[in-house]
ModelCIF file with pLDDT and N, C-alpha, C, O atoms, coordinates in Angstrom:
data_MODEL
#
_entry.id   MODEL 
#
_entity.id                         1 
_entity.type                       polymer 
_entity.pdbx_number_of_molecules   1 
#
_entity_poly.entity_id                      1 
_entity_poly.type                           'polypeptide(L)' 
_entity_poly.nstd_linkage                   no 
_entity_poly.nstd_monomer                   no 
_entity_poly.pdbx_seq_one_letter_code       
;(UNK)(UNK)(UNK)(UNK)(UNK)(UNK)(UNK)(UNK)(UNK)(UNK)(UNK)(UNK)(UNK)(UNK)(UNK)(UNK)
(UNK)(UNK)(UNK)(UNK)(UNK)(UNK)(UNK)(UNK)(UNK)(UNK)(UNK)(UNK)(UNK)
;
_entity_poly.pdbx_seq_one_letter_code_can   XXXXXXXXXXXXXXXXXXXXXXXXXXXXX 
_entity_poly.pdbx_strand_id                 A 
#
loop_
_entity_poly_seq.entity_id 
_entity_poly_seq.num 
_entity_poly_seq.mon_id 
_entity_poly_seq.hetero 
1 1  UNK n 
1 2  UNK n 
1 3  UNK n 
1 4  UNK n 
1 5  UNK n 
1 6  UNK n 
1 7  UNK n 
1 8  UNK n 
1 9  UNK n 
1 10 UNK n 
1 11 UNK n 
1 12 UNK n 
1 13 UNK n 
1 14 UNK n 
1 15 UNK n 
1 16 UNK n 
1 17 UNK n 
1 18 UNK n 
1 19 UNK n 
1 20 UNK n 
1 21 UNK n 
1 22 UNK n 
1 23 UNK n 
1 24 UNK n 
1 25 UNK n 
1 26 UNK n 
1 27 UNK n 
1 28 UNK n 
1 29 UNK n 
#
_struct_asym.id          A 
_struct_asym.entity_id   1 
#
loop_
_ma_qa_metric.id 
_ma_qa_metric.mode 
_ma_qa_metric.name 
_ma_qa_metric.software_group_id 
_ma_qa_metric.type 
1 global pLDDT . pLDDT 
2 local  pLDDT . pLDDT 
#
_ma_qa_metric_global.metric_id      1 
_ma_qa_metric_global.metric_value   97.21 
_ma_qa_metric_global.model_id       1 
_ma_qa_metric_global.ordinal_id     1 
#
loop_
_ma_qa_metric_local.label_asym_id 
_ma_qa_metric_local.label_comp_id 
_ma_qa_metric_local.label_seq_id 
_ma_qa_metric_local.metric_id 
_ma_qa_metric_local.metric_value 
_ma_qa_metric_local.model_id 
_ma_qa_metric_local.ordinal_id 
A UNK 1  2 97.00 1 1  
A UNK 2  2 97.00 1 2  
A UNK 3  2 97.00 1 3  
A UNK 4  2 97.00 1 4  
A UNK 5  2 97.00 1 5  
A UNK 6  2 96.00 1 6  
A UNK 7  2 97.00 1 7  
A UNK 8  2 98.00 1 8  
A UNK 9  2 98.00 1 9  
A UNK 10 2 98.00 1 10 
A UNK 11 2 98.00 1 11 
A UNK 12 2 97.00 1 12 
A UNK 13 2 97.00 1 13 
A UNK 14 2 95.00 1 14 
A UNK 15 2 96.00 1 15 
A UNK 16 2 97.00 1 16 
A UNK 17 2 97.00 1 17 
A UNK 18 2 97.00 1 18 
A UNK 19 2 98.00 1 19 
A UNK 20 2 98.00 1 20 
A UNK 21 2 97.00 1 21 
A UNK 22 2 97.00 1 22 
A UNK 23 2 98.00 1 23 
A UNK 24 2 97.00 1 24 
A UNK 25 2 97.00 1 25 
A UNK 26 2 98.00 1 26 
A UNK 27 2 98.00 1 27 
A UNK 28 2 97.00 1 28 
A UNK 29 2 98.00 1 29 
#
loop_
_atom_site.group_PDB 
_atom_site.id 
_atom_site.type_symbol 
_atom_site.label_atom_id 
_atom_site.label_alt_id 
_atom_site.label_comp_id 
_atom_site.label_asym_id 
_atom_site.label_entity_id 
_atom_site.label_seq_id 
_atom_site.pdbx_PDB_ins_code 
_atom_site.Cartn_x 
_atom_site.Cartn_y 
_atom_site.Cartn_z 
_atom_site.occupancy 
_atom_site.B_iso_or_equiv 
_atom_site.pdbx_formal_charge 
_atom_site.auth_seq_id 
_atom_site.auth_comp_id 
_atom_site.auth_asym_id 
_atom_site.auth_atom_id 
_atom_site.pdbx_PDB_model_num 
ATOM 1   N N  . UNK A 1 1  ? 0.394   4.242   -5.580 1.00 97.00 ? 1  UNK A N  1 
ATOM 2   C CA . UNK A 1 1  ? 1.743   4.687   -5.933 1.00 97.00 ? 1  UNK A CA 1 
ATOM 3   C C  . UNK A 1 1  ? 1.782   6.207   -6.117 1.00 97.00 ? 1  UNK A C  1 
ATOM 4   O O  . UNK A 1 1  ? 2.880   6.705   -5.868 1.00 97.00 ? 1  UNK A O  1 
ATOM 5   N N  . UNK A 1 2  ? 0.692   7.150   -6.549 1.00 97.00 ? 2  UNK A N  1 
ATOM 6   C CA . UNK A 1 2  ? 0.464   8.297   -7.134 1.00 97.00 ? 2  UNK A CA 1 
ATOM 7   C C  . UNK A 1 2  ? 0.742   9.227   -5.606 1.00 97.00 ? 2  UNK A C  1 
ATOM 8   O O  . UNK A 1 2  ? 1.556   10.121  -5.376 1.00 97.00 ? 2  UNK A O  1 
ATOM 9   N N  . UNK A 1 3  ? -0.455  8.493   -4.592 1.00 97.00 ? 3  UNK A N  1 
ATOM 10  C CA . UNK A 1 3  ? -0.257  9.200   -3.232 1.00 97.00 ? 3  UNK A CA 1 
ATOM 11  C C  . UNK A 1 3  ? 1.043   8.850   -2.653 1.00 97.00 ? 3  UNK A C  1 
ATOM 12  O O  . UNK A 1 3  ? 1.633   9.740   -2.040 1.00 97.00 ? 3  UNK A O  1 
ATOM 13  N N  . UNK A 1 4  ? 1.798   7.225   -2.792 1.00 97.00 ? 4  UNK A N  1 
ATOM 14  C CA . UNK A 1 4  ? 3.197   7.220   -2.257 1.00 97.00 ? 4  UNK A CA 1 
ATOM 15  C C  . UNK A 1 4  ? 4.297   8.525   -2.503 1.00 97.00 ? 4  UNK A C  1 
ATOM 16  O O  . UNK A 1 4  ? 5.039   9.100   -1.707 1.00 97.00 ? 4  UNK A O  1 
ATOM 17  N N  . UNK A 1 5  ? 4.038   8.736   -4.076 1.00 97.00 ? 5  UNK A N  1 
ATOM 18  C CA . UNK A 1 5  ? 5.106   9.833   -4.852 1.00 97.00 ? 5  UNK A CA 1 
ATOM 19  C C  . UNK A 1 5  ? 5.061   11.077  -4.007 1.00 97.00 ? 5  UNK A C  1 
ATOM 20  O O  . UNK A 1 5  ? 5.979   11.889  -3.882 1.00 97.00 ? 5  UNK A O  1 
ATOM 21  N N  . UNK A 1 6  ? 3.796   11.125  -3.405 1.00 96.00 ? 6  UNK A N  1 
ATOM 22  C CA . UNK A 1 6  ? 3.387   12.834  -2.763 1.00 96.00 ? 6  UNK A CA 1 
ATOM 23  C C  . UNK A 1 6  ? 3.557   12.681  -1.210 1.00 96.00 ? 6  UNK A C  1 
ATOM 24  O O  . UNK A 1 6  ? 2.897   13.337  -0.404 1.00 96.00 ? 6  UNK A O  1 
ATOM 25  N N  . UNK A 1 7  ? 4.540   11.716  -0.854 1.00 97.00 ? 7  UNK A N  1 
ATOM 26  C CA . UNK A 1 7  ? 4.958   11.542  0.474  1.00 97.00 ? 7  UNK A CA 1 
ATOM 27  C C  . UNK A 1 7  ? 4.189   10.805  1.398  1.00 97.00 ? 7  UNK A C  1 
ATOM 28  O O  . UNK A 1 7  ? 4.460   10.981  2.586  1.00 97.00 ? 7  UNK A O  1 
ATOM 29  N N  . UNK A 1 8  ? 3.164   9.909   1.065  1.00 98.00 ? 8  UNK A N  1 
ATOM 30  C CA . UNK A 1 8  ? 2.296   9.370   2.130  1.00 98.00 ? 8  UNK A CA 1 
ATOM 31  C C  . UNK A 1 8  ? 3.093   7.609   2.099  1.00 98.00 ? 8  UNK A C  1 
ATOM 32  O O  . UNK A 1 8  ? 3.771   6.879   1.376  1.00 98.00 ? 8  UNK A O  1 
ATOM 33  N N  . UNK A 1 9  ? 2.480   7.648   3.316  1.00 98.00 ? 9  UNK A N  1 
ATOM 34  C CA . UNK A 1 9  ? 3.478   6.478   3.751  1.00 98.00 ? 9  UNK A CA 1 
ATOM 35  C C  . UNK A 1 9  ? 2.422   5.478   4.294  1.00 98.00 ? 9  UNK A C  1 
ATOM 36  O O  . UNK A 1 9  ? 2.497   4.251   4.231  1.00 98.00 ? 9  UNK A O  1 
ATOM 37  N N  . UNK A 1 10 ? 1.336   6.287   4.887  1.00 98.00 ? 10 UNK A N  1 
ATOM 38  C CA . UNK A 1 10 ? -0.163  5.128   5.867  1.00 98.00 ? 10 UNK A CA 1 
ATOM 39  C C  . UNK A 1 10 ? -1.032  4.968   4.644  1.00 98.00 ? 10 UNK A C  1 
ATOM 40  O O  . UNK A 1 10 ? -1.355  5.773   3.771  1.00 98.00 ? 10 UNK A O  1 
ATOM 41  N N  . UNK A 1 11 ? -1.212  4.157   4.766  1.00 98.00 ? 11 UNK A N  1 
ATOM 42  C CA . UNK A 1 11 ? -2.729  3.382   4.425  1.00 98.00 ? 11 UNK A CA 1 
ATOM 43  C C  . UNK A 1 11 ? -3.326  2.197   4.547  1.00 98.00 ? 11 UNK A C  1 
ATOM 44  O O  . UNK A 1 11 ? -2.764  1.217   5.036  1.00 98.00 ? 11 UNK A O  1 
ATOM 45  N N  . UNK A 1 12 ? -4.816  2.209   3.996  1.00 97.00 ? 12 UNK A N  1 
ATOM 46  C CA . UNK A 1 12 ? -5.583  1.505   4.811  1.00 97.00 ? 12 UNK A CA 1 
ATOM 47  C C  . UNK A 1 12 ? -6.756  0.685   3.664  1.00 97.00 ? 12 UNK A C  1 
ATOM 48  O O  . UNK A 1 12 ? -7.472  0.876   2.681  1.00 97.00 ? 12 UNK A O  1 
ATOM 49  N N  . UNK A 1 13 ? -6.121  -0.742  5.054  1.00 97.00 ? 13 UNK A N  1 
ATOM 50  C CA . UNK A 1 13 ? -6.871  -1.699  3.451  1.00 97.00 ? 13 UNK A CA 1 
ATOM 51  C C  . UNK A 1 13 ? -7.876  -2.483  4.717  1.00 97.00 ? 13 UNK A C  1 
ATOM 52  O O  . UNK A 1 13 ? -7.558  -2.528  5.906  1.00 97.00 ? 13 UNK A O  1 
ATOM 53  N N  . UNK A 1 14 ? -9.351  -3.165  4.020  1.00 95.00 ? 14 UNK A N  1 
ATOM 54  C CA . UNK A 1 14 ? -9.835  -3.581  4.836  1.00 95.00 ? 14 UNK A CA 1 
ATOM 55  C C  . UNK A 1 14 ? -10.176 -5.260  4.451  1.00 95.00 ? 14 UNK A C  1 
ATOM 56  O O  . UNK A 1 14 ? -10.983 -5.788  5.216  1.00 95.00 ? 14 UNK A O  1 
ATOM 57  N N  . UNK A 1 15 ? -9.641  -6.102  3.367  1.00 96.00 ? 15 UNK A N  1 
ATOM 58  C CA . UNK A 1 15 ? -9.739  -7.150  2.866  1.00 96.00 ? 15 UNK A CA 1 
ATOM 59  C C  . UNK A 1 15 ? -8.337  -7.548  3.281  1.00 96.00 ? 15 UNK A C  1 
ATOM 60  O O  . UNK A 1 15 ? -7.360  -6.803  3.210  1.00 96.00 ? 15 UNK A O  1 
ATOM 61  N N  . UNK A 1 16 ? -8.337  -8.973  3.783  1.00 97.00 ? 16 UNK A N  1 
ATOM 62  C CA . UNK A 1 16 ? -6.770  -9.475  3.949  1.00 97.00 ? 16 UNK A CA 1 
ATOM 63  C C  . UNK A 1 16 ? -6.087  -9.970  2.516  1.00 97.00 ? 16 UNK A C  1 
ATOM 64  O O  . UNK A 1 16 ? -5.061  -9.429  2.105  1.00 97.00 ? 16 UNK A O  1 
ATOM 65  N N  . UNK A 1 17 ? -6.586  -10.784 1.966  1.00 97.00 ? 17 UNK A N  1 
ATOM 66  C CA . UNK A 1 17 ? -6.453  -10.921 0.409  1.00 97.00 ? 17 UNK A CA 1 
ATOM 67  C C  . UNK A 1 17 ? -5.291  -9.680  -0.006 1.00 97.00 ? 17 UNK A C  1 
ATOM 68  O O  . UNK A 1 17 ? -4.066  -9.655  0.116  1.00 97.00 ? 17 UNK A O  1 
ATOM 69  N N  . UNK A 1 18 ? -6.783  -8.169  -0.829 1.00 97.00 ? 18 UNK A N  1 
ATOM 70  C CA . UNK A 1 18 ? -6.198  -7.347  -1.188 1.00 97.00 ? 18 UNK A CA 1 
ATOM 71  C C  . UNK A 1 18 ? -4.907  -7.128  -0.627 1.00 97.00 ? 18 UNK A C  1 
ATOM 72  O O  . UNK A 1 18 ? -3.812  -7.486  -1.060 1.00 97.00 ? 18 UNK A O  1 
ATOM 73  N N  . UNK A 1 19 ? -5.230  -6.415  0.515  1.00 98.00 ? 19 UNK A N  1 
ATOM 74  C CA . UNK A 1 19 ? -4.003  -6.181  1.746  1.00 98.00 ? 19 UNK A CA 1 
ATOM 75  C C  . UNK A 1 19 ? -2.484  -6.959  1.257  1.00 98.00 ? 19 UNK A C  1 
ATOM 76  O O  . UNK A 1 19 ? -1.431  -6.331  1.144  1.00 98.00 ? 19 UNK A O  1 
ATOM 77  N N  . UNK A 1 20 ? -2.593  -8.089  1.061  1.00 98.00 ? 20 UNK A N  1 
ATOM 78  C CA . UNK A 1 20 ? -1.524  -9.497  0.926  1.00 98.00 ? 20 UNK A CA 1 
ATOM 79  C C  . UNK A 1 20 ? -1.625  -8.543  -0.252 1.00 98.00 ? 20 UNK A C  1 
ATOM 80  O O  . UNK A 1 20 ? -1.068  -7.481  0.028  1.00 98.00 ? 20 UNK A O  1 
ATOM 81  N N  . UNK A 1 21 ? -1.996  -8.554  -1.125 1.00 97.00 ? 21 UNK A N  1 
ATOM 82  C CA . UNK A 1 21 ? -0.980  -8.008  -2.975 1.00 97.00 ? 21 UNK A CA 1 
ATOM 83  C C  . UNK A 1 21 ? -0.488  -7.247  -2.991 1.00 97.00 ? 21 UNK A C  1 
ATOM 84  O O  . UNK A 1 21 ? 0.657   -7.080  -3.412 1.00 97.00 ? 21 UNK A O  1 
ATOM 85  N N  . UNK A 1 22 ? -1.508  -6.214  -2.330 1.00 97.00 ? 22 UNK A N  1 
ATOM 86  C CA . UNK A 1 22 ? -0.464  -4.821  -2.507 1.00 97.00 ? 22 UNK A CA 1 
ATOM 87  C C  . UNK A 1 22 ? 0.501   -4.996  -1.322 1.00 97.00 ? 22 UNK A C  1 
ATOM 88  O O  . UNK A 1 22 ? 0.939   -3.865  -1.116 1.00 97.00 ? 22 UNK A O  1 
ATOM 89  N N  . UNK A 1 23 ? 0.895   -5.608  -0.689 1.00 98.00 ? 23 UNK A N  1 
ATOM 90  C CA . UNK A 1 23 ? 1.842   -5.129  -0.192 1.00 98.00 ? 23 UNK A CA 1 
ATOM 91  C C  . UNK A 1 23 ? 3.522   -5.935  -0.632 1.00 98.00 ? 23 UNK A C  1 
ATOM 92  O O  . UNK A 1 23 ? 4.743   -5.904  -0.482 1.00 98.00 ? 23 UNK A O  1 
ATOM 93  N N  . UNK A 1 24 ? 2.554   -6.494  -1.155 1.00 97.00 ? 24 UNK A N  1 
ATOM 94  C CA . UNK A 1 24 ? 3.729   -7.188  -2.074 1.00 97.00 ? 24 UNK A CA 1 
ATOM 95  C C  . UNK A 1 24 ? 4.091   -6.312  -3.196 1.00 97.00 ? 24 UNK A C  1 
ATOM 96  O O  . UNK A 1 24 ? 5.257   -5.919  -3.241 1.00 97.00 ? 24 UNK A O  1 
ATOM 97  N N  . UNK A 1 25 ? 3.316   -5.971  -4.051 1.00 97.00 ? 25 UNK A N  1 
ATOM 98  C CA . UNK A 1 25 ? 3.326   -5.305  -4.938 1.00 97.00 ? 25 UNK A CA 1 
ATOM 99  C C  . UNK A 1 25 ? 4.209   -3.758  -5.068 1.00 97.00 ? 25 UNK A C  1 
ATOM 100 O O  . UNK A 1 25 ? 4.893   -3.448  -6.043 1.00 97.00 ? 25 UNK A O  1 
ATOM 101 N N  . UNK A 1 26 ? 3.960   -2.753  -3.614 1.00 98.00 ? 26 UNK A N  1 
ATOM 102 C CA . UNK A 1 26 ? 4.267   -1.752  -3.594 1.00 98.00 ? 26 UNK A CA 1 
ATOM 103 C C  . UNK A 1 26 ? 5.116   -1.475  -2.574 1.00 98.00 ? 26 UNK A C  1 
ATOM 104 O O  . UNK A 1 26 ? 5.253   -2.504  -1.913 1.00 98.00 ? 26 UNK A O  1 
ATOM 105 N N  . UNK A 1 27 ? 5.887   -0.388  -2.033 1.00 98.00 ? 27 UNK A N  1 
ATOM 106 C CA . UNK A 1 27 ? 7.063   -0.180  -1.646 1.00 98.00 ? 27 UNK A CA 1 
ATOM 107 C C  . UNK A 1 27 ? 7.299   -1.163  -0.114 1.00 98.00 ? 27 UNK A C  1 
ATOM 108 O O  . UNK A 1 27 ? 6.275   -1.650  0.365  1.00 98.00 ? 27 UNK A O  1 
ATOM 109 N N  . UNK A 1 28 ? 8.170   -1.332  0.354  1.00 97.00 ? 28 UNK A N  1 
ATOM 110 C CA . UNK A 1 28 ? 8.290   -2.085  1.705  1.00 97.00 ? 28 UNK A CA 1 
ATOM 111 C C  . UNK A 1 28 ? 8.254   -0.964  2.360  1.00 97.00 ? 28 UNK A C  1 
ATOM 112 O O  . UNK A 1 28 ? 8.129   -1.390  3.508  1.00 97.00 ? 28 UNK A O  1 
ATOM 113 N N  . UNK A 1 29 ? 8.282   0.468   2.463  1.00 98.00 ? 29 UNK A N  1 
ATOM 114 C CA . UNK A 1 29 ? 8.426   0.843   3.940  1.00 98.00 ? 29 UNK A CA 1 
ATOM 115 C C  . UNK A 1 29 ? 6.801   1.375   3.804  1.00 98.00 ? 29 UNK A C  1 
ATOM 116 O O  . UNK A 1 29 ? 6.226   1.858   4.779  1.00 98.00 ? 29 UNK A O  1 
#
């Protein structure tokens, strides 16, 4: 969320699990 605030938009997850929470968790775009 800290790097979202400072304009980043990519990132990179390598567990499908994790991947599945946070993207639930944190912004849709």
């Amino acid at each position: 969320r800290q790097a979202y605030d400072a304009g980043e938009r990519d990132f990179g997850e390598s567990r499908v699990q994790e991947l599945l929470e946070k993207h639930k968790a944190l912004p849709a775009d």
